[in-house]
Each structure stands twice: as structure tokens, then as C-alpha cells.
N, C-alpha and C. Protein backbone atom coordinates (compact mmCIF):
# COMPACT_ATOMS: atom_id res chain seq x y z
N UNK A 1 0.84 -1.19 0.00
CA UNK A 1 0.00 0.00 0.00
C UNK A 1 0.87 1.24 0.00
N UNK A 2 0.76 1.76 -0.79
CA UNK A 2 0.68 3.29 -0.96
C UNK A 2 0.80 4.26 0.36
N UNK A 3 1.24 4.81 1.29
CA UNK A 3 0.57 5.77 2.08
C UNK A 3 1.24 7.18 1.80
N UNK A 4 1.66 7.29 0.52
CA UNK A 4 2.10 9.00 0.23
C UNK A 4 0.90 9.78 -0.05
N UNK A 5 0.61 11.27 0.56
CA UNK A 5 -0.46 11.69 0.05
C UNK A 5 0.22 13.22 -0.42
N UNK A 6 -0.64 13.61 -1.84
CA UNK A 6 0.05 14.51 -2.25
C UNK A 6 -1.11 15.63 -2.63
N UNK A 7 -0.63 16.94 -2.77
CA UNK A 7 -1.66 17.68 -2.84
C UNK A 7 -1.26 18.93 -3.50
N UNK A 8 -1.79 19.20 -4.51
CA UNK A 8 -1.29 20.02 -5.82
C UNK A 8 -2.17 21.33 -6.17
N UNK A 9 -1.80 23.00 -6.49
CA UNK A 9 -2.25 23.76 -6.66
C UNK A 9 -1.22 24.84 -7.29
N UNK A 10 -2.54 25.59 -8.07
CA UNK A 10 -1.75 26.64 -9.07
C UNK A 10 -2.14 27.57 -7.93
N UNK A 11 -0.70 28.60 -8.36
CA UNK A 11 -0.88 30.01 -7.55
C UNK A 11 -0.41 31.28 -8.21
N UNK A 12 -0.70 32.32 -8.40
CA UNK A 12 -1.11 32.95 -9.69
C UNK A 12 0.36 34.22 -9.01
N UNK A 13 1.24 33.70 -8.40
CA UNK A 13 2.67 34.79 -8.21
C UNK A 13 3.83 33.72 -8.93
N UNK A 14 4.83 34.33 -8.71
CA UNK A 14 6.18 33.66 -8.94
C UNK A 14 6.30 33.33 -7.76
N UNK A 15 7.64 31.97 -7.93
CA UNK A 15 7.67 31.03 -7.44
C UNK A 15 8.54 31.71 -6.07
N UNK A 16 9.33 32.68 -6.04
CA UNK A 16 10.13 33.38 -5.21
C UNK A 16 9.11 34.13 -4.30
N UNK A 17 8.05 34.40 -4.62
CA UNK A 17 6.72 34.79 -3.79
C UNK A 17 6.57 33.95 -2.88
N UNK A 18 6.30 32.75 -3.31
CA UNK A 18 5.36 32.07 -3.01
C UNK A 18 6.54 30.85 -1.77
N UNK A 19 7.51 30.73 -2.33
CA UNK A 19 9.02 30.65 -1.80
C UNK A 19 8.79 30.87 0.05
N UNK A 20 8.94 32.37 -0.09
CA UNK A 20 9.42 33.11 0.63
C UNK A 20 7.91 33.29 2.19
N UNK A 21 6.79 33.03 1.63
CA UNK A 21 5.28 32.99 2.56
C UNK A 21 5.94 31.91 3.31
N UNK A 22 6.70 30.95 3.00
CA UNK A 22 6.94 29.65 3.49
C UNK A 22 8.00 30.01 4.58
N UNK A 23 9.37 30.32 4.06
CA UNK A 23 10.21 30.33 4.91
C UNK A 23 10.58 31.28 5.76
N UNK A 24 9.91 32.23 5.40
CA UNK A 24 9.88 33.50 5.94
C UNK A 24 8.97 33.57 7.24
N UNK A 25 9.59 33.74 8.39
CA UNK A 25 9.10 33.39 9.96
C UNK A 25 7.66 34.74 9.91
N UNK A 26 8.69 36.05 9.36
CA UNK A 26 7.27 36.97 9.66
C UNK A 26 5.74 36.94 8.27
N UNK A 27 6.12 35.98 7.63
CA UNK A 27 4.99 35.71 6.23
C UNK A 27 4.35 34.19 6.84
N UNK A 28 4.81 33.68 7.37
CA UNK A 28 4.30 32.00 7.60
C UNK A 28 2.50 32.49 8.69
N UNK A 29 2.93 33.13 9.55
CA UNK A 29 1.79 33.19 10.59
C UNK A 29 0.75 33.74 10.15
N UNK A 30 0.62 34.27 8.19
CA UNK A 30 -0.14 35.01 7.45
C UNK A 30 -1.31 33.95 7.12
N UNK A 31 -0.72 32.63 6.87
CA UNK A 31 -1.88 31.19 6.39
C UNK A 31 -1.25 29.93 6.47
N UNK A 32 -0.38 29.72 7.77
CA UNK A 32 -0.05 28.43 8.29
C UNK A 32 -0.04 28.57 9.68
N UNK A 33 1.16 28.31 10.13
CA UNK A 33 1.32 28.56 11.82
C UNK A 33 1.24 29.58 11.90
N UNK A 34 0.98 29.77 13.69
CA UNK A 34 1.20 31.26 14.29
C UNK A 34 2.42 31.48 14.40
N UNK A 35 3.54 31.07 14.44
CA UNK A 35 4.50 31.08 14.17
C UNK A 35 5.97 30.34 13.78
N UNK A 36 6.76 31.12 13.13
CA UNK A 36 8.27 30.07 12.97
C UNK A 36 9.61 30.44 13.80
N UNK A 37 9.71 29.81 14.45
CA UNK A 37 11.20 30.20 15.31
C UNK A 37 12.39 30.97 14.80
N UNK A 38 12.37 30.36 13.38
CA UNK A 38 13.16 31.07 12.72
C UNK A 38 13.21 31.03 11.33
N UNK A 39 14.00 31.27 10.30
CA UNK A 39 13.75 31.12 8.97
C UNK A 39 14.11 29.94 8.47
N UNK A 40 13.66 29.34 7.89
CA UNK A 40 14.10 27.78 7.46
C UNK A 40 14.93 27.96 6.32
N UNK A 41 16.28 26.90 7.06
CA UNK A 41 17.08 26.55 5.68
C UNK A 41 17.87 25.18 6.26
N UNK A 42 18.08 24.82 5.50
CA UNK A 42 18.90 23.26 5.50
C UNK A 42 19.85 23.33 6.81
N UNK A 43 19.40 21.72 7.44
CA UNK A 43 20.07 21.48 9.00
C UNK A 43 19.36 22.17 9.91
N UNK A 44 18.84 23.21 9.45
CA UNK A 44 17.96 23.94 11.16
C UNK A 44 16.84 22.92 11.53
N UNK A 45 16.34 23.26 12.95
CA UNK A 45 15.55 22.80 13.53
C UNK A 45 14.62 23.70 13.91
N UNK A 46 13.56 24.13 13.25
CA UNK A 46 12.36 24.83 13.06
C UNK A 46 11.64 24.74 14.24
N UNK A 47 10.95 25.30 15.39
CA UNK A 47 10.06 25.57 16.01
C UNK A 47 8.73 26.12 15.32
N UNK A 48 7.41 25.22 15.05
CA UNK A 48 6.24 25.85 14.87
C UNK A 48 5.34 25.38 15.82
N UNK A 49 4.40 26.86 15.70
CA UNK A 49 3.37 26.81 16.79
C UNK A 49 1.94 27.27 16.37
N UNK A 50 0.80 26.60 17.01
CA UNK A 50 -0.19 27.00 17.02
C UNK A 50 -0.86 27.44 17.68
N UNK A 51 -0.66 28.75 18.19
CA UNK A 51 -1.61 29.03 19.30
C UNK A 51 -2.82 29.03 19.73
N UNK A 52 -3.88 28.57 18.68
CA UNK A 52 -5.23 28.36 19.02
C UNK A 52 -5.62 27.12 19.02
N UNK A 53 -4.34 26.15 18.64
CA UNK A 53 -4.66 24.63 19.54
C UNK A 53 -3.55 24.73 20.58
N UNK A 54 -2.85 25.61 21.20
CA UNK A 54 -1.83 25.29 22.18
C UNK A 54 -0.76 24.01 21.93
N UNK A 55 -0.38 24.18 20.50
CA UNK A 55 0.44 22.61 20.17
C UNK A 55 1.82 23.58 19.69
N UNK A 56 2.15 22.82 19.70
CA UNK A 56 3.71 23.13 18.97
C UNK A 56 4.81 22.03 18.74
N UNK A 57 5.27 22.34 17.55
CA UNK A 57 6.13 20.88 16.67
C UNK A 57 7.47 21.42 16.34
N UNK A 58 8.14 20.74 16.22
CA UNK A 58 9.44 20.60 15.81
C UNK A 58 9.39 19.84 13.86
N UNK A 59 10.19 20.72 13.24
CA UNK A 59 10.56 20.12 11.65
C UNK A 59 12.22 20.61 11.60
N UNK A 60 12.62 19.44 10.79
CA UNK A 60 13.96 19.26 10.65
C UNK A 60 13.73 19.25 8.84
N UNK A 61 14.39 20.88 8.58
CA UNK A 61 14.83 21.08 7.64
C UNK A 61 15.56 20.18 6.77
N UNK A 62 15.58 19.24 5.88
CA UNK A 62 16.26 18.15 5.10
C UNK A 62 17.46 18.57 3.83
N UNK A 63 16.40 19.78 2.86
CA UNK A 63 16.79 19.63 1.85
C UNK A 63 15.78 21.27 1.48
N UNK A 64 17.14 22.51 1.53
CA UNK A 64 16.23 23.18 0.57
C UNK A 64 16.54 24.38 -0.78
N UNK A 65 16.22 24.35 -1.87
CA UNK A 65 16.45 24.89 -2.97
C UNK A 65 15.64 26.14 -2.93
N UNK A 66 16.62 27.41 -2.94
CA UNK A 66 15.87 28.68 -3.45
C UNK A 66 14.81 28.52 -4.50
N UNK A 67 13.73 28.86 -4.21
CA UNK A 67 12.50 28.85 -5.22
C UNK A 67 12.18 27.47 -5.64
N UNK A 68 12.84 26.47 -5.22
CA UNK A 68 12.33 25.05 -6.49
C UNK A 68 11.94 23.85 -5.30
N UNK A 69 12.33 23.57 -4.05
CA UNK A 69 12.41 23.21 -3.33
C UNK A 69 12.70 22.87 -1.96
N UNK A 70 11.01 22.71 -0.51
CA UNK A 70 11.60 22.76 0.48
C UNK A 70 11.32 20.95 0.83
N UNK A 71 12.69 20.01 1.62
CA UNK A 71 11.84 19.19 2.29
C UNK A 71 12.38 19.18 3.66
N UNK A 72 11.01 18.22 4.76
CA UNK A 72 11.48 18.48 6.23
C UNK A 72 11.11 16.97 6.78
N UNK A 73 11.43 16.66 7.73
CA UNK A 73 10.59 16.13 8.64
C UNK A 73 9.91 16.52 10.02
N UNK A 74 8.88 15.34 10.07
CA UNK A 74 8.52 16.60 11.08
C UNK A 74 7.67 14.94 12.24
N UNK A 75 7.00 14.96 13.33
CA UNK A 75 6.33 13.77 14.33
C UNK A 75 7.31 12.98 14.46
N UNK A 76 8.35 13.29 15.00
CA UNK A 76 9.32 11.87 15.07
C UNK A 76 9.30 12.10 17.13
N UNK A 77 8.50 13.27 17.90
CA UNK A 77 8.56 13.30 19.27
C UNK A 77 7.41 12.19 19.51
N UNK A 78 6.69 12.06 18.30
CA UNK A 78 5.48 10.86 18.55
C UNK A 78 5.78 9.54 18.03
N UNK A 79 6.83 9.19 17.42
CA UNK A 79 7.42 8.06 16.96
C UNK A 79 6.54 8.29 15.59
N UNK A 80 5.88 9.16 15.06
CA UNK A 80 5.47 8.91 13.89
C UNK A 80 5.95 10.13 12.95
N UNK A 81 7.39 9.85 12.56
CA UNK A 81 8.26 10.66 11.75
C UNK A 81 7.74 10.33 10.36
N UNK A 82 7.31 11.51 9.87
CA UNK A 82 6.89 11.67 8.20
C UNK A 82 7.80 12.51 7.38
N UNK A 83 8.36 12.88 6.38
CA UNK A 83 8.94 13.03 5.53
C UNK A 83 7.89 14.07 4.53
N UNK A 84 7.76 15.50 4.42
CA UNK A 84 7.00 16.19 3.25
C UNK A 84 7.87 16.96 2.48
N UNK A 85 7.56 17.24 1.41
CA UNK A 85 8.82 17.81 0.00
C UNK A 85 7.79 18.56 -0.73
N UNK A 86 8.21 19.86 -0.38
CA UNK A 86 6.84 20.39 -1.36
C UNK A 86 8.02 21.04 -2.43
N UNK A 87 7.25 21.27 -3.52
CA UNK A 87 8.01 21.51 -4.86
C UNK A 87 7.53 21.86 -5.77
N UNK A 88 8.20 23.37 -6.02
CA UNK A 88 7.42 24.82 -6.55
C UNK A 88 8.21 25.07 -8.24
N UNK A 89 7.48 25.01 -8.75
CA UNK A 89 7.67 24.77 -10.83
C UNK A 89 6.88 26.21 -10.91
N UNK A 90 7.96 26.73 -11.81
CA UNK A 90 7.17 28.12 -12.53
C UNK A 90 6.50 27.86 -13.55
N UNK A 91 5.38 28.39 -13.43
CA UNK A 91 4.24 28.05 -14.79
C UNK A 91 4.40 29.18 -15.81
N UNK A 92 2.90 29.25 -16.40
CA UNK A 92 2.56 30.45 -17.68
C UNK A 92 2.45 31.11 -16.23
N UNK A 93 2.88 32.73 -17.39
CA UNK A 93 2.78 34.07 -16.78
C UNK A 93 3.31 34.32 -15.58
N UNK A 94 4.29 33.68 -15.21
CA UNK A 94 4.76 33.87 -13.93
C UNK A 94 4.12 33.70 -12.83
N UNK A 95 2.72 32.49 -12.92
CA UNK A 95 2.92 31.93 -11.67
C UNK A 95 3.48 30.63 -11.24
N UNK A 96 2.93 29.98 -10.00
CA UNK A 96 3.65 28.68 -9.68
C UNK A 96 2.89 27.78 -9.31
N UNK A 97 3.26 26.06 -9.73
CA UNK A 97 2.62 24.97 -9.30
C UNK A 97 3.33 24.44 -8.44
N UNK A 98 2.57 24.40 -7.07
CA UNK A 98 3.32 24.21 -6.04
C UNK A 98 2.76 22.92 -5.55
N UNK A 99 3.73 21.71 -5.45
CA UNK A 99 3.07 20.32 -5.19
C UNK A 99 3.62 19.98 -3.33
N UNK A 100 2.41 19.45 -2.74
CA UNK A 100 3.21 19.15 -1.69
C UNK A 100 2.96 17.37 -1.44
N UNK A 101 4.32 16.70 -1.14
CA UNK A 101 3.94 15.32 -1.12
C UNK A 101 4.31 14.90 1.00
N UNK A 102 3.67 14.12 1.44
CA UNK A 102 4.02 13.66 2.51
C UNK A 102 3.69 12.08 2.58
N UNK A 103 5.27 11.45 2.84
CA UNK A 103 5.34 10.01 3.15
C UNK A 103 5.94 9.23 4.57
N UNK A 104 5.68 7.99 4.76
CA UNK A 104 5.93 8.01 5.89
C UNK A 104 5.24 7.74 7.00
N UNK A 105 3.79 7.37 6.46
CA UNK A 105 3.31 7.36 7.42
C UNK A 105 3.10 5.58 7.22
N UNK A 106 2.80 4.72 8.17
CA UNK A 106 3.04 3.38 8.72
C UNK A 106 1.95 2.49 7.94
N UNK A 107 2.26 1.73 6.85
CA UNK A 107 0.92 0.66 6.58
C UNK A 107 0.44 0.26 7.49
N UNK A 108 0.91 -0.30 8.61
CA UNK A 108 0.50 -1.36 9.16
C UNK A 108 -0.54 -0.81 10.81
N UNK A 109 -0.16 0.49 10.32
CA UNK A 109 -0.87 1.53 11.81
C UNK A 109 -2.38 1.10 11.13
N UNK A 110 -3.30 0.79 12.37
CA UNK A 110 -5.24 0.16 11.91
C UNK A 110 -5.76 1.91 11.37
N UNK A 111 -4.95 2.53 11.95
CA UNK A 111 -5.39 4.46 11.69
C UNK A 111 -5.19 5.00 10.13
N UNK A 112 -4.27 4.27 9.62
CA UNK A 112 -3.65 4.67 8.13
C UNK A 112 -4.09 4.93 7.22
N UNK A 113 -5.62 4.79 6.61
CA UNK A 113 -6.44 5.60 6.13
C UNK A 113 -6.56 6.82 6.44
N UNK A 114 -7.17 6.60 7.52
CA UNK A 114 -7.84 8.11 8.55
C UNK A 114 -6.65 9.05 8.46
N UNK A 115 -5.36 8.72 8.96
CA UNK A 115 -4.45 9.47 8.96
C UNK A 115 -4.05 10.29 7.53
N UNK A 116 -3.88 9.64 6.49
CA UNK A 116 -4.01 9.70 5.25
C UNK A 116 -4.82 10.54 4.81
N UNK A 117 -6.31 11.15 5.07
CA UNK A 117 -6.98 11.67 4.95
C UNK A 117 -7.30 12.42 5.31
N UNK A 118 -6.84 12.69 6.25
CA UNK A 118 -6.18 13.75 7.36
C UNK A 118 -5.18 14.45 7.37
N UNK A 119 -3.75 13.72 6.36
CA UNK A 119 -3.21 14.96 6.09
C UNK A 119 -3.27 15.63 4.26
N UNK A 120 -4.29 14.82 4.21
CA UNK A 120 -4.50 15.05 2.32
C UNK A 120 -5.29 16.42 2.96
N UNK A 121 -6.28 16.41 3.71
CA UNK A 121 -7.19 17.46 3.65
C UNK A 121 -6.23 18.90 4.32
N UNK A 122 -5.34 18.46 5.12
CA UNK A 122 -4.64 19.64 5.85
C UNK A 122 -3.90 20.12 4.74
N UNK A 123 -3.32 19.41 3.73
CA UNK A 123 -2.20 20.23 2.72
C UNK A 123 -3.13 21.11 1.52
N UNK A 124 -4.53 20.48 1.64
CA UNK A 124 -4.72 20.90 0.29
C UNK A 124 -5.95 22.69 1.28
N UNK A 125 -5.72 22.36 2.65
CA UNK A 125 -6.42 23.81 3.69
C UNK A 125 -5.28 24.23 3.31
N UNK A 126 -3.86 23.87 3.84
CA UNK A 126 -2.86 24.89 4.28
C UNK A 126 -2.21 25.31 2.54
N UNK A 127 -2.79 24.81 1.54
CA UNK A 127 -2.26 25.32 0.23
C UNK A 127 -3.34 26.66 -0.14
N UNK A 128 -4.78 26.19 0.13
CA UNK A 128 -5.93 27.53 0.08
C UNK A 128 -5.75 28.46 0.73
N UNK A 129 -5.04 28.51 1.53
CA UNK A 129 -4.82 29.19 2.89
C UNK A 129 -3.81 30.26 2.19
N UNK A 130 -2.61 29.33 1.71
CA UNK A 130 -1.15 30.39 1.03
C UNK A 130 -1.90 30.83 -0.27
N UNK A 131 -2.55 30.55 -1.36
CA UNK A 131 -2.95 31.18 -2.29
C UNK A 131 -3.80 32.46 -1.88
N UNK A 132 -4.65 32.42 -0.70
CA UNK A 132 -5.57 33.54 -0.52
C UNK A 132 -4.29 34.54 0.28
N UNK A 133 -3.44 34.33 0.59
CA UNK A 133 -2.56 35.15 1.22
C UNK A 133 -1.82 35.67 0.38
N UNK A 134 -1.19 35.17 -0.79
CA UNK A 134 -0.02 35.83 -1.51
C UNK A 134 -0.86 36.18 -2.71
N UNK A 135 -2.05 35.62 -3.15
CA UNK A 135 -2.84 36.51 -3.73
C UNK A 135 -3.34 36.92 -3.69
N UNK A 136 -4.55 37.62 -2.62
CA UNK A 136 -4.81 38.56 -2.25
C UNK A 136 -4.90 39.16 -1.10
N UNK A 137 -3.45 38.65 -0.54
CA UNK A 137 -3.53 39.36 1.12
C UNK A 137 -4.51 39.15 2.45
N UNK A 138 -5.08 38.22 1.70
CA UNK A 138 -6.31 37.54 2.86
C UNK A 138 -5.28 36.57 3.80
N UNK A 139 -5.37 37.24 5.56
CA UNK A 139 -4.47 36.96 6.23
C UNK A 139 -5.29 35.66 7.44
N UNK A 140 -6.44 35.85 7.01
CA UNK A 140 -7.38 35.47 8.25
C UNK A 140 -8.28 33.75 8.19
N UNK A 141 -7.79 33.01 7.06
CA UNK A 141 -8.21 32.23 6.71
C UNK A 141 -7.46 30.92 7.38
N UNK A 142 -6.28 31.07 8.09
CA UNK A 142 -5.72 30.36 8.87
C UNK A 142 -6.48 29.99 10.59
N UNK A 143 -6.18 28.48 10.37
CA UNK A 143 -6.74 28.09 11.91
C UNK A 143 -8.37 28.42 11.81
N UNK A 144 -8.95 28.51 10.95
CA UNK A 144 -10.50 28.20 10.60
C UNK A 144 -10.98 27.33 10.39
N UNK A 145 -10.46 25.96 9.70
CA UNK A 145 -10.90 24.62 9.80
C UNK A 145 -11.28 24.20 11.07
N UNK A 146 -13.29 23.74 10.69
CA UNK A 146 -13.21 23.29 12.28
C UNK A 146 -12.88 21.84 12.01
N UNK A 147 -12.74 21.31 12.89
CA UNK A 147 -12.40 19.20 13.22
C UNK A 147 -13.46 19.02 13.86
């Protein structure tokens, strides 16, 4: 079985835009976390937080390419270490197709659907989330999914 789930969207800036919402500690809390510890780049150890679930995670920067590619890991304090690689292609007119894949998660866990479906739906919130932000500055669409 399969358990990579991947989740794909056009976004109508360049890819250095769209780049930068990500790694950029004071652009991230615009339509993902409330915040990033610091700016992500290869070998750091990222602090993110959510303050309106009171959670906060740790991601280990892997692998990352100006404009073309970030990957991290990230649940390894829960023994369930996943692996995501999102990866940003310049399209027509200067915007970007930004794919995000996450693997890693356990066949053999009885949850592995559910889980699966669970983070298909979070990448393809937290991708609506960065398009309404870097295209039109809509800051408020984060942490609105109810569960």
C-alpha cells in the first residue's frame, strides 16, 4: 500500500513569492502557523506553533532549494516521523505549481487511512490558505478549519 499523500495547486505569483510565505518566519503566521522560530534553511531545527490549539512541533529542515524546493521532517517526538517535500515549478505568466507530497506514514498503523486523509485534507487547507494570502492578502483564513 501506498501511504504518500500529495496535494497540488496553481498560484497565480512567482515562485520566489510564493518561496518566501513559506520560509519567511514573519509571512508564515499570514496562512499556516502562528509562528516560525526562525527562517528555514537546510540542518535547522524549526520551532512551529499553534496558538489556538496550544500545540507546537518541531521540523527538521532536510533539503532546501531557493525557489524550487523545500523538504522536512517533522512527528518523530510521537514516533510517527513523516517526511513532506513540497516543490514549486514556474508556470505560464509567472505563476507557480506548487506540489506538496508527505510520506511516511506506517501501513500497518489500523489508523492509516484516517491518517491519510487527514493529512490530504490539511495540505490541500494549508495550500488555500497560502494562495488567498499571496494573492490577495487575505491573512485570516488560517486556523478556521473546524475538526
Amino acid at each position: 500500500m501506498n501511504t504518500e499523500v500529495t496535494a497540488k495547486m496553481k498560484i497565480l505569483k512567482p515562485t520566489n513569492v510564493v518561496f518566501e510565505a513559506i520560509v519567511d518566519p514573519e509571512k508564515i503566521g499570514n496562512f499556516w502557523f502562528s509562528s516560525s522560530s526562525q527562517r528555514w534553511e537546510r540542518g535547522k531545527e524549526v520551532i512551529l506553533k499553534y496558538d489556538e490549539y496550544h500545540a507546537e512541533g518541531v521540523i527538521n529542515v532536510l533539503e532546501l532549494k531557493e525557489n524550487k524546493k523545500i523538504a522536512f521532517s517533522w512527528g518523530e517526538e510521537h514516533n510517527e516521523e513523516t517526511f513532506v517535500t513540497i516543490i514549486l515549478k514556474e508556470s505560464d505568466n509567472g505563476s507557480t505549481i506548487i506540489e506538496v507530497s508527505e510520506s511516511g506514514l506506517k501501513e500497518e498503523d489500523p489508523e492509516v487511512v484516517n491518517k491519510m486523509m487527514g493529512q490530504k485534507e490539511g495540505w490541500v487547507y494549508m495550500l488555500s490558505c497560502l494562495k488567498c494570502y499571496v494573492e490577495n492578502d487575505i491573512n485570516n483564513m488560517r486556523a478556521s478549519l473546524i475538526h
